[in-house]
C-alpha atoms as a PDB file:
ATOM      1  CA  UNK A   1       0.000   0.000   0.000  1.00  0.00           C
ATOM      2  CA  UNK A   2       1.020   3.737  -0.748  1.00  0.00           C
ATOM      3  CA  UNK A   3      -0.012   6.270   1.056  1.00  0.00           C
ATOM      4  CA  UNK A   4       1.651   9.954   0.473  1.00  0.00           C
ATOM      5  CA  UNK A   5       1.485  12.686   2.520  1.00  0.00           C
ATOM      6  CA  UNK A   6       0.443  15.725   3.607  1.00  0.00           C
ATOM      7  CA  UNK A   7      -0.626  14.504   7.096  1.00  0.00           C
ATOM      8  CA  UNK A   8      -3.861  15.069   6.606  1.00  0.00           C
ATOM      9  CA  UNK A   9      -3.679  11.465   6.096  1.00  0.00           C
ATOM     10  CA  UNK A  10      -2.341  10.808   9.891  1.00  0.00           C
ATOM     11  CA  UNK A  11      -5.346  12.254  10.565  1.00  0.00           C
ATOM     12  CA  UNK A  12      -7.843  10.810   8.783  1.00  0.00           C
ATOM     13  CA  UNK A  13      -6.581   6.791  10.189  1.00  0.00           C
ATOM     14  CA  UNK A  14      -5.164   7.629  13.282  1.00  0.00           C
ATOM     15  CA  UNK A  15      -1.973   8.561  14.328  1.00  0.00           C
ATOM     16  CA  UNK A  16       0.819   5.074  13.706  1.00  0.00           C
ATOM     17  CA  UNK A  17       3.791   4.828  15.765  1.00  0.00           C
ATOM     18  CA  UNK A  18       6.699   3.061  14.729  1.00  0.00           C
ATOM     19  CA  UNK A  19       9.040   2.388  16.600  1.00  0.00           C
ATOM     20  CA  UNK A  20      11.044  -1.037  15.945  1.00  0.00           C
ATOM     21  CA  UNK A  21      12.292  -0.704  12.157  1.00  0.00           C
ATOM     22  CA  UNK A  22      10.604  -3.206   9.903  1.00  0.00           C
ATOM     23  CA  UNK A  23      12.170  -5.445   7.179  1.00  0.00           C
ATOM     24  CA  UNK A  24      12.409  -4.364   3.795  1.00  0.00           C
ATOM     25  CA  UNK A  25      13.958  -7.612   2.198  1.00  0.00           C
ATOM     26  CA  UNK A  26      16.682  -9.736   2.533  1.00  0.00           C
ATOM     27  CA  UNK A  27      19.984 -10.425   0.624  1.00  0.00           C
ATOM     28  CA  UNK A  28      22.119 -13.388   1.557  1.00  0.00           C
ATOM     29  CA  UNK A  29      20.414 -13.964   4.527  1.00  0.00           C
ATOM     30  CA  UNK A  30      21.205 -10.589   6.207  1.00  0.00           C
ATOM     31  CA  UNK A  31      18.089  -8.334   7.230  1.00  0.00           C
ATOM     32  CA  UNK A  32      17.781  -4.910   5.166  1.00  0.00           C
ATOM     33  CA  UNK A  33      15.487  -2.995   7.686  1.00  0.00           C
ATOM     34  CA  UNK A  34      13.997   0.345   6.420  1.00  0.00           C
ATOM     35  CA  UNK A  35      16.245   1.887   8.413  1.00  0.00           C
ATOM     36  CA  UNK A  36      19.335   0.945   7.387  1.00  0.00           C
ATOM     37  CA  UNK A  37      17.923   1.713   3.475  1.00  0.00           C
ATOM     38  CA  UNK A  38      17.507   5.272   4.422  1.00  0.00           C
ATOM     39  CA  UNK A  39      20.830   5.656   6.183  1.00  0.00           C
ATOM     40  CA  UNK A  40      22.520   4.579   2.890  1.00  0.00           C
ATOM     41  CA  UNK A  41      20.966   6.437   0.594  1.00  0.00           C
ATOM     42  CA  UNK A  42      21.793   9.608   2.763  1.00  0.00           C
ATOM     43  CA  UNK A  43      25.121   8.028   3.095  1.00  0.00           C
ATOM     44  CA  UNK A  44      25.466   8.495  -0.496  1.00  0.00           C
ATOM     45  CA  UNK A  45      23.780  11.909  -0.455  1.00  0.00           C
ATOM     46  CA  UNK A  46      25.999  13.355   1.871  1.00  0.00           C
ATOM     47  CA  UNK A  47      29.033  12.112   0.351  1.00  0.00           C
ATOM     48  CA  UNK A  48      28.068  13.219  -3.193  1.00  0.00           C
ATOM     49  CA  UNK A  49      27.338  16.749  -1.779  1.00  0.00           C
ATOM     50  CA  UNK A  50      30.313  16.964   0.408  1.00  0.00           C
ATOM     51  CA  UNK A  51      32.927  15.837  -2.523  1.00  0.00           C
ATOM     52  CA  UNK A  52      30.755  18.777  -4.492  1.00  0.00           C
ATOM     53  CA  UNK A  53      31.516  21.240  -2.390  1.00  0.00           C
ATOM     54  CA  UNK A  54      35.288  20.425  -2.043  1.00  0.00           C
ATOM     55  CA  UNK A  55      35.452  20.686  -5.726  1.00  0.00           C
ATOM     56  CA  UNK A  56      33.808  24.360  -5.644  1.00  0.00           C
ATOM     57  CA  UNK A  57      35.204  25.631  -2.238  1.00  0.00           C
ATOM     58  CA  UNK A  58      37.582  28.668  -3.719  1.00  0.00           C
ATOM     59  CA  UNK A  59      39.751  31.065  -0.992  1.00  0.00           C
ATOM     60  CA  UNK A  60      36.947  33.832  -2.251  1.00  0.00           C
ATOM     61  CA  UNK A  61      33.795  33.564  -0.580  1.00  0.00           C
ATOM     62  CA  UNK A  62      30.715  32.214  -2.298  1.00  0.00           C
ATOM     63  CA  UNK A  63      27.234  31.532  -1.987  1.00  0.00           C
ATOM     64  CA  UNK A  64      24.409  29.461  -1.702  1.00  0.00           C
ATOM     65  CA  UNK A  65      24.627  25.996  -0.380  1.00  0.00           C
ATOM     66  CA  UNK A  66      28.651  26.261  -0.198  1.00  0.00           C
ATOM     67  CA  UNK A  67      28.838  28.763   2.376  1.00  0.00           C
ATOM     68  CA  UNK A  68      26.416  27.225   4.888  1.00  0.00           C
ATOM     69  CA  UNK A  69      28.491  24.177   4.362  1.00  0.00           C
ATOM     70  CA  UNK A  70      31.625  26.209   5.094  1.00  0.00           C
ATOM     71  CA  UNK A  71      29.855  27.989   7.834  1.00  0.00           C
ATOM     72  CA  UNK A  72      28.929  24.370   9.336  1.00  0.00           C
ATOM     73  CA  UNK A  73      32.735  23.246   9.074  1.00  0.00           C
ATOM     74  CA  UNK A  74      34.123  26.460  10.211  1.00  0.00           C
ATOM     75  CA  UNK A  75      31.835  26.289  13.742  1.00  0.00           C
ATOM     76  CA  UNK A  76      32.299  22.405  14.263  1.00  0.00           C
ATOM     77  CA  UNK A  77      36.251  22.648  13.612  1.00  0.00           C
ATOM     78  CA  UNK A  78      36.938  25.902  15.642  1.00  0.00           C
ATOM     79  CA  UNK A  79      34.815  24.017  18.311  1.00  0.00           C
ATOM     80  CA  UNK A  80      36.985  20.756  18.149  1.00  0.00           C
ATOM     81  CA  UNK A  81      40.570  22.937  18.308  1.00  0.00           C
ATOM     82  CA  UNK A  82      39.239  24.653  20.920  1.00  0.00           C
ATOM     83  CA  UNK A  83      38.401  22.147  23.075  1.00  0.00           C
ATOM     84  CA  UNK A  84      42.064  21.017  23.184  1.00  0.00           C
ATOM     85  CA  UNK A  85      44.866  22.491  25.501  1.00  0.00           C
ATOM     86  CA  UNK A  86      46.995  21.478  22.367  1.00  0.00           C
ATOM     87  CA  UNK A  87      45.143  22.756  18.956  1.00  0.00           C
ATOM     88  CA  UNK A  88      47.727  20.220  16.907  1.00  0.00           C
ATOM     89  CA  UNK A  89      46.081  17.494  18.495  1.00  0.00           C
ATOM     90  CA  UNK A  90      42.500  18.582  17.939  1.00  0.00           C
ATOM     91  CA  UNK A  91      43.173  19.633  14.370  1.00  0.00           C
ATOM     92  CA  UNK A  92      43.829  15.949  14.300  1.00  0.00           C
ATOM     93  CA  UNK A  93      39.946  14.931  14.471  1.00  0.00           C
ATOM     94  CA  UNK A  94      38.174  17.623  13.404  1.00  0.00           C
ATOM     95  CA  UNK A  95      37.234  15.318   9.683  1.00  0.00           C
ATOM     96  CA  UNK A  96      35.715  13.115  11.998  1.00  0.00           C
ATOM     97  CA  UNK A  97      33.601  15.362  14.436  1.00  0.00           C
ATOM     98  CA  UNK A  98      33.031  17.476  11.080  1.00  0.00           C
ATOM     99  CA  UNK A  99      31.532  14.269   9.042  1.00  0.00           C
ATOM    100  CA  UNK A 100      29.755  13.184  12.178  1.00  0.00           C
ATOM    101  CA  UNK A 101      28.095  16.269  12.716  1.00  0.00           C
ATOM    102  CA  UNK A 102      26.717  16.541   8.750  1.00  0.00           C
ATOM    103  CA  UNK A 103      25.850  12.947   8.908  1.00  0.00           C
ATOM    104  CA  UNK A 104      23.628  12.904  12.100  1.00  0.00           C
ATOM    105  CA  UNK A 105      22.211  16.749  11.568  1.00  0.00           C
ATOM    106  CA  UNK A 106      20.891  15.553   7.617  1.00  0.00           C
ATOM    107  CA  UNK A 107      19.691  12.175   8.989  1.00  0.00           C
ATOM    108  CA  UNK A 108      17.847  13.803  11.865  1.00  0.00           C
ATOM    109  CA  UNK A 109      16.322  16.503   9.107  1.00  0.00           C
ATOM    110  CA  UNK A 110      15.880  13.725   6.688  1.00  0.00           C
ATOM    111  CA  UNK A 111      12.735  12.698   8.965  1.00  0.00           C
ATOM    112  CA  UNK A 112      10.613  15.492   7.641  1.00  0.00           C
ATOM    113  CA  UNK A 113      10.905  14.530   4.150  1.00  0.00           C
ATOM    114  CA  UNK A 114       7.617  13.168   3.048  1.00  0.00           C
ATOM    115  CA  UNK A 115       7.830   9.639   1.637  1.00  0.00           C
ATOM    116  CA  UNK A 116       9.903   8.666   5.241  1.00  0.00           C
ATOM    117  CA  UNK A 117       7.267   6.941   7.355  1.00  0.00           C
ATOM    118  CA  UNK A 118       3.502   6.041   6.719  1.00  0.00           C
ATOM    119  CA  UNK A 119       4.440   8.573   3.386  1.00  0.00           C
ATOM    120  CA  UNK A 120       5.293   5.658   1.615  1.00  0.00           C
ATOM    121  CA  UNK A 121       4.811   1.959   2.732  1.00  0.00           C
ATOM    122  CA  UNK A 122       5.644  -1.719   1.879  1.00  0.00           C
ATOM    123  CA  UNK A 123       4.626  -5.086   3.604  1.00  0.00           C
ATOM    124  CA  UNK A 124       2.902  -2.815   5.860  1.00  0.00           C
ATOM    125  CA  UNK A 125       5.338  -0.829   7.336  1.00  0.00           C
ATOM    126  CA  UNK A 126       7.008   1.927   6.041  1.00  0.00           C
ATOM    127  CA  UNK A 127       9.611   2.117   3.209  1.00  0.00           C
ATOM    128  CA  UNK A 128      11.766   4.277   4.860  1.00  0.00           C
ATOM    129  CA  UNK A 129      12.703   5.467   8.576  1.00  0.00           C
ATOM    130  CA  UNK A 130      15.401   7.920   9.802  1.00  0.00           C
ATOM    131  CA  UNK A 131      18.506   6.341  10.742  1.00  0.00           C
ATOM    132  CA  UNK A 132      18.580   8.181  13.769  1.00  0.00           C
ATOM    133  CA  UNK A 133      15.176   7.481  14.681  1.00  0.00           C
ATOM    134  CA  UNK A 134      16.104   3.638  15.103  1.00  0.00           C
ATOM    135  CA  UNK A 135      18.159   2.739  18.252  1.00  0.00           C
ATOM    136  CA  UNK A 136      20.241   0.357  16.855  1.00  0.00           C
ATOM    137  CA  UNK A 137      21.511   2.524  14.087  1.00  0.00           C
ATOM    138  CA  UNK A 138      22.076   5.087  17.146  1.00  0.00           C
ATOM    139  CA  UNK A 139      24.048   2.835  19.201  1.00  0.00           C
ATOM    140  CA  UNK A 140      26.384   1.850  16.866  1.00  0.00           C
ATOM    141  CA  UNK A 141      26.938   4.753  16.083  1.00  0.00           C
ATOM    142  CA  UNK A 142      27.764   5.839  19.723  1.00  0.00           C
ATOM    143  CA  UNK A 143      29.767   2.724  20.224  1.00  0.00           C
ATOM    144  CA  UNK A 144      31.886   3.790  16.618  1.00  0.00           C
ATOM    145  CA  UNK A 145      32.081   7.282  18.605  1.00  0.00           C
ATOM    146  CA  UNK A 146      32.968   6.151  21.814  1.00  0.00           C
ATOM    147  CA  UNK A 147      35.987   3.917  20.001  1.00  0.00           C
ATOM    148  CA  UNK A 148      37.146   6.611  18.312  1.00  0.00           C
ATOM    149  CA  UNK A 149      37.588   8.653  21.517  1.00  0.00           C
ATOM    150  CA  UNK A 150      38.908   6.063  23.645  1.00  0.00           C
ATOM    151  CA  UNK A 151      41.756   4.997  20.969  1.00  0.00           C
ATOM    152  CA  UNK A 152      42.246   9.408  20.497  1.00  0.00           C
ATOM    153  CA  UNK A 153      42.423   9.865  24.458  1.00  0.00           C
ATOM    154  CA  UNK A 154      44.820   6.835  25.087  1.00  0.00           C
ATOM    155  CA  UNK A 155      47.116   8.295  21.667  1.00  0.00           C
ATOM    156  CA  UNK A 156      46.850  11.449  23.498  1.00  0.00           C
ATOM    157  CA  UNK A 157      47.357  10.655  26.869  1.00  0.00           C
ATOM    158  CA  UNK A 158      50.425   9.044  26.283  1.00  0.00           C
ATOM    159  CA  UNK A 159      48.904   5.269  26.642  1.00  0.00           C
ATOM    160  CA  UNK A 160      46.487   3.889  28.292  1.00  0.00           C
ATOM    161  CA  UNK A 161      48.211   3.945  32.090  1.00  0.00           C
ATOM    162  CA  UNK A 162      48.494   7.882  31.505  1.00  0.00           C
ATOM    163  CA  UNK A 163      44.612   8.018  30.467  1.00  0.00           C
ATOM    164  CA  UNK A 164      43.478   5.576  33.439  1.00  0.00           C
ATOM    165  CA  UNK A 165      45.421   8.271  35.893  1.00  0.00           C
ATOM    166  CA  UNK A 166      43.084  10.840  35.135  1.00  0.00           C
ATOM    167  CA  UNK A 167      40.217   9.274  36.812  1.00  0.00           C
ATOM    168  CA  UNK A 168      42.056   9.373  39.870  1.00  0.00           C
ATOM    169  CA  UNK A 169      42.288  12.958  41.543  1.00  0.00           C
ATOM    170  CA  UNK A 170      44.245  11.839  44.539  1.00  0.00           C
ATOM    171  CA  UNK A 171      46.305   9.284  45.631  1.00  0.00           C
ATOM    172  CA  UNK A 172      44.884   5.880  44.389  1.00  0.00           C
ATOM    173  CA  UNK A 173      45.755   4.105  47.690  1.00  0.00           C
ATOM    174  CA  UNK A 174      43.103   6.272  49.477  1.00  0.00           C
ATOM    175  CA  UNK A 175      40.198   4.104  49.681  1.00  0.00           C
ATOM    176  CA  UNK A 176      37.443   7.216  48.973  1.00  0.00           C
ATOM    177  CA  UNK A 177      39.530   8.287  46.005  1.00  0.00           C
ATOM    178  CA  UNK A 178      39.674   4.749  45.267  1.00  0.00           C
ATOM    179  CA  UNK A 179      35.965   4.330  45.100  1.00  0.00           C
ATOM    180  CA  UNK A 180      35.144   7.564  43.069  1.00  0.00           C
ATOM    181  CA  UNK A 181      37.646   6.395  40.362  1.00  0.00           C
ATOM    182  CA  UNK A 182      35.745   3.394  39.909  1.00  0.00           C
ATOM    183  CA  UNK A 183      32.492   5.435  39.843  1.00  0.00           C
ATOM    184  CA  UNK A 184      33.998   7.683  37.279  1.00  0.00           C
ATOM    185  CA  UNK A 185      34.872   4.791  35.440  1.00  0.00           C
ATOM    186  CA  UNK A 186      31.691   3.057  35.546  1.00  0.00           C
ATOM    187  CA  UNK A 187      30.295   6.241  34.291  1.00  0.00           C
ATOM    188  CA  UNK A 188      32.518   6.705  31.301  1.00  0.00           C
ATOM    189  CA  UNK A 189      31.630   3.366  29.817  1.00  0.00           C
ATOM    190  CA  UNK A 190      27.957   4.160  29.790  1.00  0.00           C
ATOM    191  CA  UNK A 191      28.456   6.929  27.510  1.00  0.00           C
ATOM    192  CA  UNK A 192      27.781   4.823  24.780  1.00  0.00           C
ATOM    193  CA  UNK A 193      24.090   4.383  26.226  1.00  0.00           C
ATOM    194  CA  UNK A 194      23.579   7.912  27.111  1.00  0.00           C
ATOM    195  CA  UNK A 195      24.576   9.024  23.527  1.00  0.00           C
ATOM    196  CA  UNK A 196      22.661   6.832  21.573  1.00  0.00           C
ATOM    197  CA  UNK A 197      19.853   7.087  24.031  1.00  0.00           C
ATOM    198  CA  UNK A 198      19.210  10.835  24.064  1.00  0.00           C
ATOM    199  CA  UNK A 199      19.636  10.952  19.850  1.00  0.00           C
ATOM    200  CA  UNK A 200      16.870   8.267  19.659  1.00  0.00           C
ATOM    201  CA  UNK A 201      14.769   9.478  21.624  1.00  0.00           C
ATOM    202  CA  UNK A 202      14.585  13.265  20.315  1.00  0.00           C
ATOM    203  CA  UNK A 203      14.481  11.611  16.612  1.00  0.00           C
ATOM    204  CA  UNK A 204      11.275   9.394  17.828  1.00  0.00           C
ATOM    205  CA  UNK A 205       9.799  11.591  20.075  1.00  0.00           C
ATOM    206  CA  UNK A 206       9.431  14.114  17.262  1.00  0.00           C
ATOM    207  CA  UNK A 207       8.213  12.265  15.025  1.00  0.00           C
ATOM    208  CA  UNK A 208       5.573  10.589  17.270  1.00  0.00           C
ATOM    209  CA  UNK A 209       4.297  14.361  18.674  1.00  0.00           C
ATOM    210  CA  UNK A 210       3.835  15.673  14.720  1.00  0.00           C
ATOM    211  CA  UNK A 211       2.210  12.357  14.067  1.00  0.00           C
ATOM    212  CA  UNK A 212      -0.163  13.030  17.119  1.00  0.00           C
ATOM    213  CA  UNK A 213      -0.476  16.687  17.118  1.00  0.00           C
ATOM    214  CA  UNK A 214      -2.071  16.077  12.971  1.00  0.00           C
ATOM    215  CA  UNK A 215      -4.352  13.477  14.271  1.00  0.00           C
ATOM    216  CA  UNK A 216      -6.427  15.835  16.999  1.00  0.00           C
ATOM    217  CA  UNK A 217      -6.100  19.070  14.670  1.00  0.00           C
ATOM    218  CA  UNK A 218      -7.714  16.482  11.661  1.00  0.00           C
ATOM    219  CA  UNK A 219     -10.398  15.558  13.890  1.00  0.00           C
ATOM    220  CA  UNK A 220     -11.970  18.862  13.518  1.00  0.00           C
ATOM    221  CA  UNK A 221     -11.239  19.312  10.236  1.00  0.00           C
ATOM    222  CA  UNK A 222      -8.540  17.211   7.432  1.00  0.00           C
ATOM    223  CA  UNK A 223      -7.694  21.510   6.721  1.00  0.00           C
ATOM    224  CA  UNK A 224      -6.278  22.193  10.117  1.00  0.00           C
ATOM    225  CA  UNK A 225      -4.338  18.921  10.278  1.00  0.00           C
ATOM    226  CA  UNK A 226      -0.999  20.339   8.094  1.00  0.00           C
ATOM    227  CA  UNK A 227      -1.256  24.001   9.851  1.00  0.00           C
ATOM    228  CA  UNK A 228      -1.618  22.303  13.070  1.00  0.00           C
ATOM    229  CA  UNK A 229       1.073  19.701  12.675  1.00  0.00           C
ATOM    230  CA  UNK A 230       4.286  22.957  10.752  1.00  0.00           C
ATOM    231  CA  UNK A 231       4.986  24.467  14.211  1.00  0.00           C
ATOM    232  CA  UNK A 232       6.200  21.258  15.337  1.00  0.00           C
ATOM    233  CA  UNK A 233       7.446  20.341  11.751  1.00  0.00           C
ATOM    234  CA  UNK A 234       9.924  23.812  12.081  1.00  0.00           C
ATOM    235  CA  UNK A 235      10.728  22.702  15.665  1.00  0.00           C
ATOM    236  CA  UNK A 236      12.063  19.492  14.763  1.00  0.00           C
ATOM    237  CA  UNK A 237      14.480  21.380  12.271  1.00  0.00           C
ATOM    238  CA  UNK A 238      15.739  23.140  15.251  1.00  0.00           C
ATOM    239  CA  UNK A 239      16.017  19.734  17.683  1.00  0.00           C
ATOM    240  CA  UNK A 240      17.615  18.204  14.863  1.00  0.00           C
ATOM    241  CA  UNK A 241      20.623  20.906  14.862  1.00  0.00           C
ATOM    242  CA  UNK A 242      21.029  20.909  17.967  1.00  0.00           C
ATOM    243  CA  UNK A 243      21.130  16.899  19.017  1.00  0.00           C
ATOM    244  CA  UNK A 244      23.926  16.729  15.983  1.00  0.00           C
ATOM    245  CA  UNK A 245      25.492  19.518  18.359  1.00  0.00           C
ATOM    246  CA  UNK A 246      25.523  18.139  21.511  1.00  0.00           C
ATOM    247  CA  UNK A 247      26.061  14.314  20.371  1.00  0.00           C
ATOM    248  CA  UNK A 248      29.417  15.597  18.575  1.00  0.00           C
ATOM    249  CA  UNK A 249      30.287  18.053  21.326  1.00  0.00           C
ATOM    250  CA  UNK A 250      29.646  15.343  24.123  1.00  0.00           C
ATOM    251  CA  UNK A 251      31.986  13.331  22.137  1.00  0.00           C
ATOM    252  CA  UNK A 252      35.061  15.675  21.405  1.00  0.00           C
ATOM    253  CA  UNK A 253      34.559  16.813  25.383  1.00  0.00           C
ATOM    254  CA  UNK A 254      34.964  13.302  26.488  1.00  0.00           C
ATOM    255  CA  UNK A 255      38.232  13.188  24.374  1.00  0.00           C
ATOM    256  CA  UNK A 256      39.496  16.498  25.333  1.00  0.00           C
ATOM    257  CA  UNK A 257      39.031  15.953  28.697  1.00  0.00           C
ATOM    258  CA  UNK A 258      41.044  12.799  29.224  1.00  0.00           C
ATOM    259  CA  UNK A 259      43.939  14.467  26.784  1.00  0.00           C
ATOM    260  CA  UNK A 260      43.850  17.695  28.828  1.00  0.00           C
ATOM    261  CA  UNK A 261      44.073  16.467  32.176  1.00  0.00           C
ATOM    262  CA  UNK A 262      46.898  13.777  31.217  1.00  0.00           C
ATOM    263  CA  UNK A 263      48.509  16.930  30.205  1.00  0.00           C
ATOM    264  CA  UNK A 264      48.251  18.868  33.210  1.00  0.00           C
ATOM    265  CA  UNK A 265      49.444  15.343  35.430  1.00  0.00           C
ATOM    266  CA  UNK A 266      52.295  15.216  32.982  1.00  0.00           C
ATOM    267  CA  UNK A 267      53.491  18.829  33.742  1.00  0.00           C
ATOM    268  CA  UNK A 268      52.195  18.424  37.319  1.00  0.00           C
ATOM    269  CA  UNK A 269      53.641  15.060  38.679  1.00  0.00           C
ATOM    270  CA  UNK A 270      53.380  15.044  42.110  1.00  0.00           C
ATOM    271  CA  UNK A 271      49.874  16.360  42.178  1.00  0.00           C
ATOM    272  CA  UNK A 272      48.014  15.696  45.144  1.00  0.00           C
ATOM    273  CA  UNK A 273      43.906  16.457  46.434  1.00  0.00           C
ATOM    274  CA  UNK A 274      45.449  19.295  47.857  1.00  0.00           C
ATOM    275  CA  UNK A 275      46.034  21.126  44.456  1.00  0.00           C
ATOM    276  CA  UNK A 276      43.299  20.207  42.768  1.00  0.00           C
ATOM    277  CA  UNK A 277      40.408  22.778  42.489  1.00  0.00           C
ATOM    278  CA  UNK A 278      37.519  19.397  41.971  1.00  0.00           C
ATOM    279  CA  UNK A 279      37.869  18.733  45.341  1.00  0.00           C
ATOM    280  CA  UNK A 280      36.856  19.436  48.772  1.00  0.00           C
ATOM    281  CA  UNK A 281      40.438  21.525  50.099  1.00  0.00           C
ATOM    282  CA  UNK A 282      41.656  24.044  47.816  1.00  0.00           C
ATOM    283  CA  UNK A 283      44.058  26.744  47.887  1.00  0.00           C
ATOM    284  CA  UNK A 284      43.421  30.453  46.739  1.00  0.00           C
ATOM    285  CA  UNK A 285      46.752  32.796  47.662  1.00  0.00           C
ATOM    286  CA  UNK A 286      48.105  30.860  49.418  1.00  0.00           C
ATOM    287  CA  UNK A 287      44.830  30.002  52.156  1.00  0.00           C
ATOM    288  CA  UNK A 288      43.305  27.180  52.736  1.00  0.00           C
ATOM    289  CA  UNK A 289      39.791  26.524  52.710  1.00  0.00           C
ATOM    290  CA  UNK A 290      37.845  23.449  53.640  1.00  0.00           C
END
């Protein structure tokens, strides 16, 4: 069955939430759900637009669709380099943060096209779903993240002893400090969860409230369903910016941080809980305060 929008459709059968992705076929015994469909064909998109504006990207300033790309770069780049005590080593990964950013922000637009969804359906479920709107696309994506930052924060540490120190604000034999390492930790490897979490739900969420929000305005009348339905429409455009924003800031943070502070124990070896302004004693000219 086909069913196009505008959602004056939602309306008129109910609002349909989807959240597990559905099976579009099969090749070689290996599952092609509609979500991973959609995720390569913006794959390709994104890639075919990105070598584009390479080829056209002059040291004068141009404009249309170039110059919000170079805009986009620009932001997420200074933003990476920034982040870093060291610049060189930021510099580094700002290709990945910059094609991680572009691919979630288009996938998380990409939702608002109209044949994703009930816009256009086969075997009774839609053709196509976001990428990001399917948690296992967002997980793996958080775990590829996570890797990436782990294997940059160990390179940058100085190996992986150096990056493990930086858990540890005090001395390691002290049983408190002991137990807040392995809290902090514990709370680094869930990272992965929390990012691929909070970009699934934002993606699903939105697209469950449009789906909704069409379905009471079209009980009143199939007219009012669209109008009803663009505020949220716009809003999602503006969610979807800013979850690619904090997902890749999250993510170059978490690097930075680890880098930064096995900087600051490199130049600062016999640190102690004393020195460090995190904890509970600290020093301001030359007082103490507790």
């Amino acid at each position: 069955m086909i069913r196009f929008w505008p959602v004056s459709l939602v309306a008129a059968s109910g609002p349909v939430v989807h959240i597990a992705p559905g099976t579009n076929f099969t090749v070689g015994g290996l599952t092609i759900t509609n979500s991973m469909l959609y995720g390569w064909i913006w794959i390709t998109i994104i890639t075919a637009l990105l070598i584009w504006v390479a080829r056209r990207v002059t040291i004068k300033p141009q404009g249309g669709l170039i110059q919000y790309v170079e805009a986009a770069v620009e932001f997420i780049r200074n933003t990476v380099e920034g982040a870093f005590n060291d610049k060189a080593i930021g510099r580094k990964y700002v290709p990945f943060f910059v094609t991680l950013f572009v691919f979630i922000l288009l996938n998380n637009w990409s939702e608002l096209v109209p044949v994703v969804g009930d816009g256009f359906q086969v075997h009774q479920h839609p053709a196509f779903r976001p990428f990001t709107g399917d948690l296992n696309a967002t997980f793996a994506m958080g775990l590829v993240t996570m890797i990436v930052v782990y294997t940059g924060s160990i390179r940058g540490s100085g190996g992986l002893g150096k990056y493990l120190r930086h858990f540890f604000v005090g001395n390691p034999l002290n049983p408190g400090y002991f137990f807040l390492a392995m809290i902090e930790l514990f709370t680094d490897l869930t990272r992965v969860i929390s990012l691929s979490l909070r970009l699934f739900l934002n993606v699903a969420i939105g697209e469950i409230l449009i789906s909704i929000m069409a379905y009471l305005a079209g009980q009143a009348s199939s007219f009012l369903s669209p109008i009803a339905a663009m505020p949220f429409v716009l809003l999602e455009f503006a969610v979807g910016a800013l979850q690619a924003y904090i997902f890749t800031i999250l993510s170059t943070m978490y690097m930075a941080t680890a880098v930064n502070s096995a900087g600051t124990h490199a130049e600062h070896p016999d640190l102690t809980e004393d020195d460090v302004p995190e904890t509970i004693n600290s020093k301001v000219n030359g007082r103490s305060y507790t």
